[in-house]
PDB file of N, CA and C in Angstrom:
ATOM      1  N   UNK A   1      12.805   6.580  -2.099  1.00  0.00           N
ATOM      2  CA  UNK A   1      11.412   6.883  -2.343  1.00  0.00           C
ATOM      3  C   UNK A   1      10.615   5.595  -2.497  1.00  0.00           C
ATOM      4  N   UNK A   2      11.208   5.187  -3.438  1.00  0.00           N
ATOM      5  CA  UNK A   2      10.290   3.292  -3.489  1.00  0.00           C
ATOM      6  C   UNK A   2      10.325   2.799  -2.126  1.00  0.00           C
ATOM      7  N   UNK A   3      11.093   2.975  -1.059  1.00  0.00           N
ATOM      8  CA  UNK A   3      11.446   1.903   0.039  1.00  0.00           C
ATOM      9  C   UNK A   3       9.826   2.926   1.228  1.00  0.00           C
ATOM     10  N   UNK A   4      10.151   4.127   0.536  1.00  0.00           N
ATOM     11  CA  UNK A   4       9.048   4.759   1.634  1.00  0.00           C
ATOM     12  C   UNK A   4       7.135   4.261   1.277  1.00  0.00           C
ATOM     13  N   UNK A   5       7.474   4.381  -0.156  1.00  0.00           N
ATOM     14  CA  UNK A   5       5.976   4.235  -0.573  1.00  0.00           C
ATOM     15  C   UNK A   5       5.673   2.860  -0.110  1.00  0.00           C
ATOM     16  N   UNK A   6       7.290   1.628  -1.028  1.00  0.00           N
ATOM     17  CA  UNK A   6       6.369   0.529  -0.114  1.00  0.00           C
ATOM     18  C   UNK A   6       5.954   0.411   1.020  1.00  0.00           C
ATOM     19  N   UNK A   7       6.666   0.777   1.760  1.00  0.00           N
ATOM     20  CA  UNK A   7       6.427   1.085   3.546  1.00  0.00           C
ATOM     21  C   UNK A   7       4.963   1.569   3.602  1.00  0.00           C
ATOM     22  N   UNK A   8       4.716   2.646   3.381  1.00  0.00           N
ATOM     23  CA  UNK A   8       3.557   3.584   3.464  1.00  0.00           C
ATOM     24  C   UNK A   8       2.621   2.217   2.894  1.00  0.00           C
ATOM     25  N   UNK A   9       2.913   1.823   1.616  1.00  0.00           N
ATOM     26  CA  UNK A   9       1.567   0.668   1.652  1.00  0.00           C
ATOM     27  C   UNK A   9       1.083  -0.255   2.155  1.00  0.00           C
ATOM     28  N   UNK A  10       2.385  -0.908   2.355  1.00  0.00           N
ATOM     29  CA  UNK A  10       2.108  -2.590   3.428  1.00  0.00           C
ATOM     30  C   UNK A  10       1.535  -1.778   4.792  1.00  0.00           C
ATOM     31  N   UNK A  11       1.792  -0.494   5.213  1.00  0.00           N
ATOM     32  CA  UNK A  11       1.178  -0.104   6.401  1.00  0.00           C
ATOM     33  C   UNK A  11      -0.357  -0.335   6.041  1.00  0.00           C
ATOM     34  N   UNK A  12      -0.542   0.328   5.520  1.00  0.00           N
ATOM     35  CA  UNK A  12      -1.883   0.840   5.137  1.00  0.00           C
ATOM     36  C   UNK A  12      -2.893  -0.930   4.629  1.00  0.00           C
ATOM     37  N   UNK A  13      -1.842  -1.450   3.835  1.00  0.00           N
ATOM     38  CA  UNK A  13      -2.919  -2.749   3.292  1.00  0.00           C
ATOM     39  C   UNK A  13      -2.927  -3.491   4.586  1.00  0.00           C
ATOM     40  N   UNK A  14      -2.156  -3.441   5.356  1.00  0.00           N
ATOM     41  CA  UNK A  14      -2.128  -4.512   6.941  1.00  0.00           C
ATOM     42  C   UNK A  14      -3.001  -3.813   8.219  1.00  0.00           C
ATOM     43  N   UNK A  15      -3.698  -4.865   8.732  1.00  0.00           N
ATOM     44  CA  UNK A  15      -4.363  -4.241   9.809  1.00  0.00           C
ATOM     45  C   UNK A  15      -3.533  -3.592  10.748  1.00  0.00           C
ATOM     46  N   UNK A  16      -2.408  -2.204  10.875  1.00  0.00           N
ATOM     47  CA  UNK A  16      -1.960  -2.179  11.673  1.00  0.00           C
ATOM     48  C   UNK A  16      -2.106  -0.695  11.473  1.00  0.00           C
ATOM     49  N   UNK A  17      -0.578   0.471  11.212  1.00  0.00           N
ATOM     50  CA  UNK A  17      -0.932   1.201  11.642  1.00  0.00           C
ATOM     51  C   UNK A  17      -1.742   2.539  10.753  1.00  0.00           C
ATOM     52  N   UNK A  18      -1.667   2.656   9.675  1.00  0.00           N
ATOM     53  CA  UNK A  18      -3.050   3.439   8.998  1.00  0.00           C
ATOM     54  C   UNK A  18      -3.958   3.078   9.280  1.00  0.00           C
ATOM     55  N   UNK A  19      -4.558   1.774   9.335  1.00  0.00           N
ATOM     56  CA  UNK A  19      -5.678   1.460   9.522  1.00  0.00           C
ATOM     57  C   UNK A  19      -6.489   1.728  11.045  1.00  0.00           C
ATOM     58  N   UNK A  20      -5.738   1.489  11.668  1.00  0.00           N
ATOM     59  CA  UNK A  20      -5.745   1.995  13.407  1.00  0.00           C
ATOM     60  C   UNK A  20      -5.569   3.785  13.382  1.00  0.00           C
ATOM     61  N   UNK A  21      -4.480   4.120  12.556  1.00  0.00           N
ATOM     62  CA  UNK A  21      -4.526   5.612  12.479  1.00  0.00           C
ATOM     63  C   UNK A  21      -6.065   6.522  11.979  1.00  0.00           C
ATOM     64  N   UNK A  22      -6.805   5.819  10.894  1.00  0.00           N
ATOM     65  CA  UNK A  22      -7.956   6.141  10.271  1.00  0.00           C
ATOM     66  C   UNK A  22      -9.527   5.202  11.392  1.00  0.00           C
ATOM     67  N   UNK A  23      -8.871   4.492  12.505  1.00  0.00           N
ATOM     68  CA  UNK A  23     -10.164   4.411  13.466  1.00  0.00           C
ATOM     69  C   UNK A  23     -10.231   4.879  14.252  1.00  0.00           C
ATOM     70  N   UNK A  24      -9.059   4.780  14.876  1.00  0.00           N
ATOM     71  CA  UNK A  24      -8.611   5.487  16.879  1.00  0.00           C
ATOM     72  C   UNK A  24      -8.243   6.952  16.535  1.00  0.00           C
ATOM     73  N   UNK A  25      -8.419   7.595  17.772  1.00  0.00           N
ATOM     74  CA  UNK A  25      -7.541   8.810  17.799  1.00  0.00           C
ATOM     75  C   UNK A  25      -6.558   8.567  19.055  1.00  0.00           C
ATOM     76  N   UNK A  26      -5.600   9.013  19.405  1.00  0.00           N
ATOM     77  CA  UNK A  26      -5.064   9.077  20.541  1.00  0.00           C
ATOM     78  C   UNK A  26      -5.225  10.388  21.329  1.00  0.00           C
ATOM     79  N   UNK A  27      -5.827  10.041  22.910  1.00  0.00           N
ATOM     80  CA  UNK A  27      -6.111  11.057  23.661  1.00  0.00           C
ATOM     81  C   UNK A  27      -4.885  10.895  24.742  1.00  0.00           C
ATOM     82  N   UNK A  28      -4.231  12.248  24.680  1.00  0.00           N
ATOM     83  CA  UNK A  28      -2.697  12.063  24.936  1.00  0.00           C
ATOM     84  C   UNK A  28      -2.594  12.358  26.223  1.00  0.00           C
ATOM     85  N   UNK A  29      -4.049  12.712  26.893  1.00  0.00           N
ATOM     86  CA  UNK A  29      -4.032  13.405  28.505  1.00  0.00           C
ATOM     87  C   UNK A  29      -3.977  11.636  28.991  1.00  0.00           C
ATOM     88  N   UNK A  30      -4.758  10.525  28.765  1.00  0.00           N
ATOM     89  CA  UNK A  30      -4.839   9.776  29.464  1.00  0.00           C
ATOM     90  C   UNK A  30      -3.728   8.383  28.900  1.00  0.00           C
ATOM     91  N   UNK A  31      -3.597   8.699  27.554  1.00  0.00           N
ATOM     92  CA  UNK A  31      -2.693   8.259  26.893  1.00  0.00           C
ATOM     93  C   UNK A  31      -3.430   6.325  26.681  1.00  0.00           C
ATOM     94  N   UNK A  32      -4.757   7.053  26.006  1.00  0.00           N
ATOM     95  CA  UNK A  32      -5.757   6.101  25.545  1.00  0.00           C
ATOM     96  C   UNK A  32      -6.346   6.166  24.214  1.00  0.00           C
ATOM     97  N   UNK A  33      -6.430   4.980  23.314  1.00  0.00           N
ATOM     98  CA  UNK A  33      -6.530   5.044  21.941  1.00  0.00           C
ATOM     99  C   UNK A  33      -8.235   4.879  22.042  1.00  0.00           C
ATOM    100  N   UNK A  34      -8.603   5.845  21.452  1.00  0.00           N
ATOM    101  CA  UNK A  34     -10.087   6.306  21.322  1.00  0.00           C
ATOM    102  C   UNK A  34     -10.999   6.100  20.459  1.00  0.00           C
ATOM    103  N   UNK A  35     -11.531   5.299  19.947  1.00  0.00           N
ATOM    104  CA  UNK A  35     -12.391   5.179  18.686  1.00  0.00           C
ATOM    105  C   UNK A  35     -13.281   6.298  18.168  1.00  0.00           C
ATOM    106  N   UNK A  36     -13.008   6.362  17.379  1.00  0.00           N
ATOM    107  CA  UNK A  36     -13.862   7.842  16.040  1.00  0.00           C
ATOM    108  C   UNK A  36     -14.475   7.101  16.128  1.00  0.00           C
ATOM    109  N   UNK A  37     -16.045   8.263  16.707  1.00  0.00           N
ATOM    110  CA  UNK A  37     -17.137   8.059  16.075  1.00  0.00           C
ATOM    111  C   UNK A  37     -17.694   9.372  15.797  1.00  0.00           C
ATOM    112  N   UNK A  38     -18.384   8.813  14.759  1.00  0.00           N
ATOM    113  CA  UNK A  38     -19.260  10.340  13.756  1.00  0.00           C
ATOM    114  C   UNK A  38     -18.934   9.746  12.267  1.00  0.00           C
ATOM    115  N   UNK A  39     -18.905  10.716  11.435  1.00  0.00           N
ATOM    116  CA  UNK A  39     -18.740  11.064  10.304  1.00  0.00           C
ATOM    117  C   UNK A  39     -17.565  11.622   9.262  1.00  0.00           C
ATOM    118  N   UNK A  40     -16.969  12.248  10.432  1.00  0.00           N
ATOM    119  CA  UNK A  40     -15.958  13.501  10.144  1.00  0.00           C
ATOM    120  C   UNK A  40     -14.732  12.824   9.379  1.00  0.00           C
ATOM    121  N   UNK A  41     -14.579  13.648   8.446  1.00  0.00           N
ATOM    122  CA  UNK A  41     -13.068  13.458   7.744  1.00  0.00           C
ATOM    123  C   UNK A  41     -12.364  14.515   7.836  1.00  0.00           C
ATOM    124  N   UNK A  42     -11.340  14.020   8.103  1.00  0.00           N
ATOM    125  CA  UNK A  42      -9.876  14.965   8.371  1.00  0.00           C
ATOM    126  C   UNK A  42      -9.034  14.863   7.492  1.00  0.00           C
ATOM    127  N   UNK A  43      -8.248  16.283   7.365  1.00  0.00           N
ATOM    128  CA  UNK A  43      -6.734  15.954   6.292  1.00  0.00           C
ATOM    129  C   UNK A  43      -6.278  15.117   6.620  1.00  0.00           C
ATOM    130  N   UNK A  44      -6.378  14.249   7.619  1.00  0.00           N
ATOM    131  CA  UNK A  44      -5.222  13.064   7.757  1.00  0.00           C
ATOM    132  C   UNK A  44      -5.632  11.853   6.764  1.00  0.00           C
ATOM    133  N   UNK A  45      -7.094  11.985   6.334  1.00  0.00           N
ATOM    134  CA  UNK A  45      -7.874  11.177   5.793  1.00  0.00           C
ATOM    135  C   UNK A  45      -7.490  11.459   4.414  1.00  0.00           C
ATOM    136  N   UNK A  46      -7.452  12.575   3.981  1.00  0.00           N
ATOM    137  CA  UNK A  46      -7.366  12.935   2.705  1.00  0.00           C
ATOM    138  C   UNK A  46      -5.782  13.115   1.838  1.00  0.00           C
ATOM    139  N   UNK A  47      -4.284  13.013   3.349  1.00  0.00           N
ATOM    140  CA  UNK A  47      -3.185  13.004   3.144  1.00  0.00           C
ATOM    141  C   UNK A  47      -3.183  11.016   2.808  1.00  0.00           C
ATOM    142  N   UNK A  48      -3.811  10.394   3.534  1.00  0.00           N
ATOM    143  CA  UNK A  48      -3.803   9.183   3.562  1.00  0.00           C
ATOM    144  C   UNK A  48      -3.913   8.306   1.937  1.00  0.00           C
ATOM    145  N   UNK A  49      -5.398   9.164   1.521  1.00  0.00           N
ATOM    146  CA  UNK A  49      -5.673   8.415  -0.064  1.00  0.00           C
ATOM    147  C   UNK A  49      -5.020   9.385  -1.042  1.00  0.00           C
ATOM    148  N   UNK A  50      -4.365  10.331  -0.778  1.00  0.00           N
ATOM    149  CA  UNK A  50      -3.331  10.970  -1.925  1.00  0.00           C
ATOM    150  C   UNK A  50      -2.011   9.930  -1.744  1.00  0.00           C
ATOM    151  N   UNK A  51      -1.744   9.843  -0.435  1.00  0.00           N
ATOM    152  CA  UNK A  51      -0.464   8.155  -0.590  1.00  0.00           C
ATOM    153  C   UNK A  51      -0.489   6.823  -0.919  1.00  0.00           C
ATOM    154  N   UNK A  52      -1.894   6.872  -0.930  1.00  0.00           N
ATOM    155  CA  UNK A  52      -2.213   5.424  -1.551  1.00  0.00           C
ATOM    156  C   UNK A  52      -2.466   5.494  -3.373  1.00  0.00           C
ATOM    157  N   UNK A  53      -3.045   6.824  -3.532  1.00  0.00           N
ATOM    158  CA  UNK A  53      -3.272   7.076  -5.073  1.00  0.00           C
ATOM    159  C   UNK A  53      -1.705   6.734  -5.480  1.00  0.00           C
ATOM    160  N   UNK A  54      -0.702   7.724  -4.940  1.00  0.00           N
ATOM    161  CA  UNK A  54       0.242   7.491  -5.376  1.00  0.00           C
ATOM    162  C   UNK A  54       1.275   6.495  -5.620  1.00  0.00           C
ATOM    163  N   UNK A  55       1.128   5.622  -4.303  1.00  0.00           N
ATOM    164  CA  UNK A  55       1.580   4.373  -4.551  1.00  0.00           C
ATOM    165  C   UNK A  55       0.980   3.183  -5.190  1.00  0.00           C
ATOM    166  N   UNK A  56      -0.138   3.234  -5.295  1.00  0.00           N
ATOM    167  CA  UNK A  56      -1.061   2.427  -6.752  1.00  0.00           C
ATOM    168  C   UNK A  56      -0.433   3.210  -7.553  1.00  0.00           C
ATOM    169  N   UNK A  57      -0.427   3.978  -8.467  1.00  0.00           N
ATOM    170  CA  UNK A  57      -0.296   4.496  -9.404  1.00  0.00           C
ATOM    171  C   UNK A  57       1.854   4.062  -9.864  1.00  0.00           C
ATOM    172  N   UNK A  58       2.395   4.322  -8.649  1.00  0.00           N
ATOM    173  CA  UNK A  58       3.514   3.917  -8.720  1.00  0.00           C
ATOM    174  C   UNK A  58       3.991   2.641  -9.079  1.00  0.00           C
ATOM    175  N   UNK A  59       3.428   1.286  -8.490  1.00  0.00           N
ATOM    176  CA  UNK A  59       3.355   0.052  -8.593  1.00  0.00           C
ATOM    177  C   UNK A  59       2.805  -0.375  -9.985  1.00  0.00           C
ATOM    178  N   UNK A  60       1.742   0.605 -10.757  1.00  0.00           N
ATOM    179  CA  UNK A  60       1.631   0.103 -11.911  1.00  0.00           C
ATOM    180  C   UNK A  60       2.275   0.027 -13.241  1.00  0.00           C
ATOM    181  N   UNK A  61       3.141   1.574 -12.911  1.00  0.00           N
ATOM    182  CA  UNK A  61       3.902   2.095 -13.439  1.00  0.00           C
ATOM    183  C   UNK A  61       5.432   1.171 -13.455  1.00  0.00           C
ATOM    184  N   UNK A  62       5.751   0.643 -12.136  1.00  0.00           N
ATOM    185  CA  UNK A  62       6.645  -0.450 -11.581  1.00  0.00           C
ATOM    186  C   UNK A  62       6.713  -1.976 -12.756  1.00  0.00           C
ATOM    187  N   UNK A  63       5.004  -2.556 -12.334  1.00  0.00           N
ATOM    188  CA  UNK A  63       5.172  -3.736 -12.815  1.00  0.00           C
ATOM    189  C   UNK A  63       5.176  -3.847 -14.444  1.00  0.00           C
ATOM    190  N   UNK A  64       4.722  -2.116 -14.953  1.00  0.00           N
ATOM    191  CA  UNK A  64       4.984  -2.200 -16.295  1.00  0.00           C
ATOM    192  C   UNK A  64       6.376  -2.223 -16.929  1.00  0.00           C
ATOM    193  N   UNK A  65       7.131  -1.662 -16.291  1.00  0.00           N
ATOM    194  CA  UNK A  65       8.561  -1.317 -16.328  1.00  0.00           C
ATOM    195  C   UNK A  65       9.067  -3.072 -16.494  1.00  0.00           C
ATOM    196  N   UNK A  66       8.233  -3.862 -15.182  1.00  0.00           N
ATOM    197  CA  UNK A  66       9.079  -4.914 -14.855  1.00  0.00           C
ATOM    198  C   UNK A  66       8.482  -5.759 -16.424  1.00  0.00           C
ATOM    199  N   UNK A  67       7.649  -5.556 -16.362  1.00  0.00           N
ATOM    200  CA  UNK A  67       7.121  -6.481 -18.281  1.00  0.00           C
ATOM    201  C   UNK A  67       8.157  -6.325 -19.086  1.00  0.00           C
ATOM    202  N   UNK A  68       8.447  -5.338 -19.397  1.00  0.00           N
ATOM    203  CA  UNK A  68       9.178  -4.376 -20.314  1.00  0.00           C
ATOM    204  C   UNK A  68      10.493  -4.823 -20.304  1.00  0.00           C
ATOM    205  N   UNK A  69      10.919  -5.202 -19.006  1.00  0.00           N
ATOM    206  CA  UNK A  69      12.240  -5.580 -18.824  1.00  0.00           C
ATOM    207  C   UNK A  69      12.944  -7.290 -19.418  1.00  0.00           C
ATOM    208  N   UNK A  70      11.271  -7.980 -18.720  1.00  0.00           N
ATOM    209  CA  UNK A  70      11.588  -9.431 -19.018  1.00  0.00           C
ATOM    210  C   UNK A  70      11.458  -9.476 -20.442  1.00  0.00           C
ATOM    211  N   UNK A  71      10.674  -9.154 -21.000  1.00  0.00           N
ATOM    212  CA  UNK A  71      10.188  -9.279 -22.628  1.00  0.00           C
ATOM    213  C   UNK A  71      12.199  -8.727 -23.269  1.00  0.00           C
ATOM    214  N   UNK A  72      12.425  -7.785 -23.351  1.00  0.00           N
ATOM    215  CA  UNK A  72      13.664  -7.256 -23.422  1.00  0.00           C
ATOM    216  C   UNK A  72      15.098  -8.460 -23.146  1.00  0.00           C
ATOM    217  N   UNK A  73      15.241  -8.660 -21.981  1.00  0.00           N
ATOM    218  CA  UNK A  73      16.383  -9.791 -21.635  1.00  0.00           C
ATOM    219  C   UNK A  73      15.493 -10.814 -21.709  1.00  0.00           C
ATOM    220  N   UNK A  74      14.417 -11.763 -21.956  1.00  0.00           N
ATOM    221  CA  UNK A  74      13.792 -12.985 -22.489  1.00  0.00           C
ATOM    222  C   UNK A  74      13.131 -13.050 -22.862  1.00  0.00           C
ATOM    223  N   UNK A  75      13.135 -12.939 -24.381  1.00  0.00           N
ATOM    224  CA  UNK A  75      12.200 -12.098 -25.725  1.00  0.00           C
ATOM    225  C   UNK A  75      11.626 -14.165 -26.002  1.00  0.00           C
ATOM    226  N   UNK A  76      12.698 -15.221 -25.833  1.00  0.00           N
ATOM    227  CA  UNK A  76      12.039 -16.428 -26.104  1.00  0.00           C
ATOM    228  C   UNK A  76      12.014 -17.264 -24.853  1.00  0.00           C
ATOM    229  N   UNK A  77      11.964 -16.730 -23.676  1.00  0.00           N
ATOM    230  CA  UNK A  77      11.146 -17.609 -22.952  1.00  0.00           C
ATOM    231  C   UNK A  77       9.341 -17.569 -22.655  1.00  0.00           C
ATOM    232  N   UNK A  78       8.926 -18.804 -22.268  1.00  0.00           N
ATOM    233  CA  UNK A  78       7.482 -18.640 -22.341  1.00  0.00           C
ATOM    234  C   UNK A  78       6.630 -19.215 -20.909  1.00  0.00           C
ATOM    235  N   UNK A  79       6.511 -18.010 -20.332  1.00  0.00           N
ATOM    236  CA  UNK A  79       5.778 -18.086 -18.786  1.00  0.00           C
ATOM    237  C   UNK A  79       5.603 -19.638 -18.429  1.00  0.00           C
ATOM    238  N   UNK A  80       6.082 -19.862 -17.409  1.00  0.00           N
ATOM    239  CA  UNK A  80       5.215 -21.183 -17.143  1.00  0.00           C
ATOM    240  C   UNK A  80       5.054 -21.475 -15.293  1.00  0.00           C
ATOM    241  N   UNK A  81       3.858 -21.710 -14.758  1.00  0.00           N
ATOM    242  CA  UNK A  81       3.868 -21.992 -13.414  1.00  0.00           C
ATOM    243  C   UNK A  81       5.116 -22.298 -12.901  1.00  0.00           C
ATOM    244  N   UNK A  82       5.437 -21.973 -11.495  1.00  0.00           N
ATOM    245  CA  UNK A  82       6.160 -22.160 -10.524  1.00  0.00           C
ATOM    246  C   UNK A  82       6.053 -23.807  -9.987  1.00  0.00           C
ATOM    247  N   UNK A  83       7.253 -24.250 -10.039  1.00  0.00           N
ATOM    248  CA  UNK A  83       7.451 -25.969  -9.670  1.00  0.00           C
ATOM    249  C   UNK A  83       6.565 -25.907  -8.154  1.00  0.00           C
ATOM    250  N   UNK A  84       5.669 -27.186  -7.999  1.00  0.00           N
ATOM    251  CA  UNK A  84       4.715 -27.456  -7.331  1.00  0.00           C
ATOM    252  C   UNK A  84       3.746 -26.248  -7.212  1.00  0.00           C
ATOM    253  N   UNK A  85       3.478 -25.741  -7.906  1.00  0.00           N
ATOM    254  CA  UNK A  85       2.287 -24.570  -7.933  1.00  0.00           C
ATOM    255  C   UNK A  85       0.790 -25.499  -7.982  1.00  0.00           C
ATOM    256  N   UNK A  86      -0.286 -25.321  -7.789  1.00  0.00           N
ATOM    257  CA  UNK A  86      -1.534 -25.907  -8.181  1.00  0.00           C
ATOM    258  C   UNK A  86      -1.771 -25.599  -9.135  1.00  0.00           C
ATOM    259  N   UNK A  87      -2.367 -26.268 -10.191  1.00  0.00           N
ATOM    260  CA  UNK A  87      -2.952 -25.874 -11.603  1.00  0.00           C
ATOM    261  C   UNK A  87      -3.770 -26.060 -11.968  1.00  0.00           C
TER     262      UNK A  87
END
């Protein structure tokens, strides 16, 4: 399930294929990607931001877990930038 949602997100945050899925349509007689135009929203639109709700919502839930974890196994270490980081 984690391996799908991430999937489903990096799709969606990358210009590729949600994002192309939510501009083009495919017209399958000539087998040509078609640009939406109008207004119109479709369930595909509305299946789209129920997977993104969910995978935001998942990831926050994630990186809280991941707090939770470090604090737990390194209760005395204390954050510090990554070697050659800018500061």
């Amino acid at each position: 399930m984690l391996h799908e949602l991430y999937s489903w997100l990096c799709e969606f945050a990358h210009p590729n294929f949600c994002s192309n899925r939510s501009a083009f349509d495919l017209d399958k007689e000539t087998g040509r990607m078609v640009l939406r135009k109008g207004d119109e929203i479709t369930e595909d639109h509305y299946q789209m931001l129920v997977t993104l709700s969910m995978s935001g919502d998942f990831l926050q839930w994630l990186m809280a877990q991941f707090d939770e974890r470090v604090a737990q196994y390194f209760p005395d270490e204390t954050p510090t930038a990554a070697a050659g980081s800018m500061g």
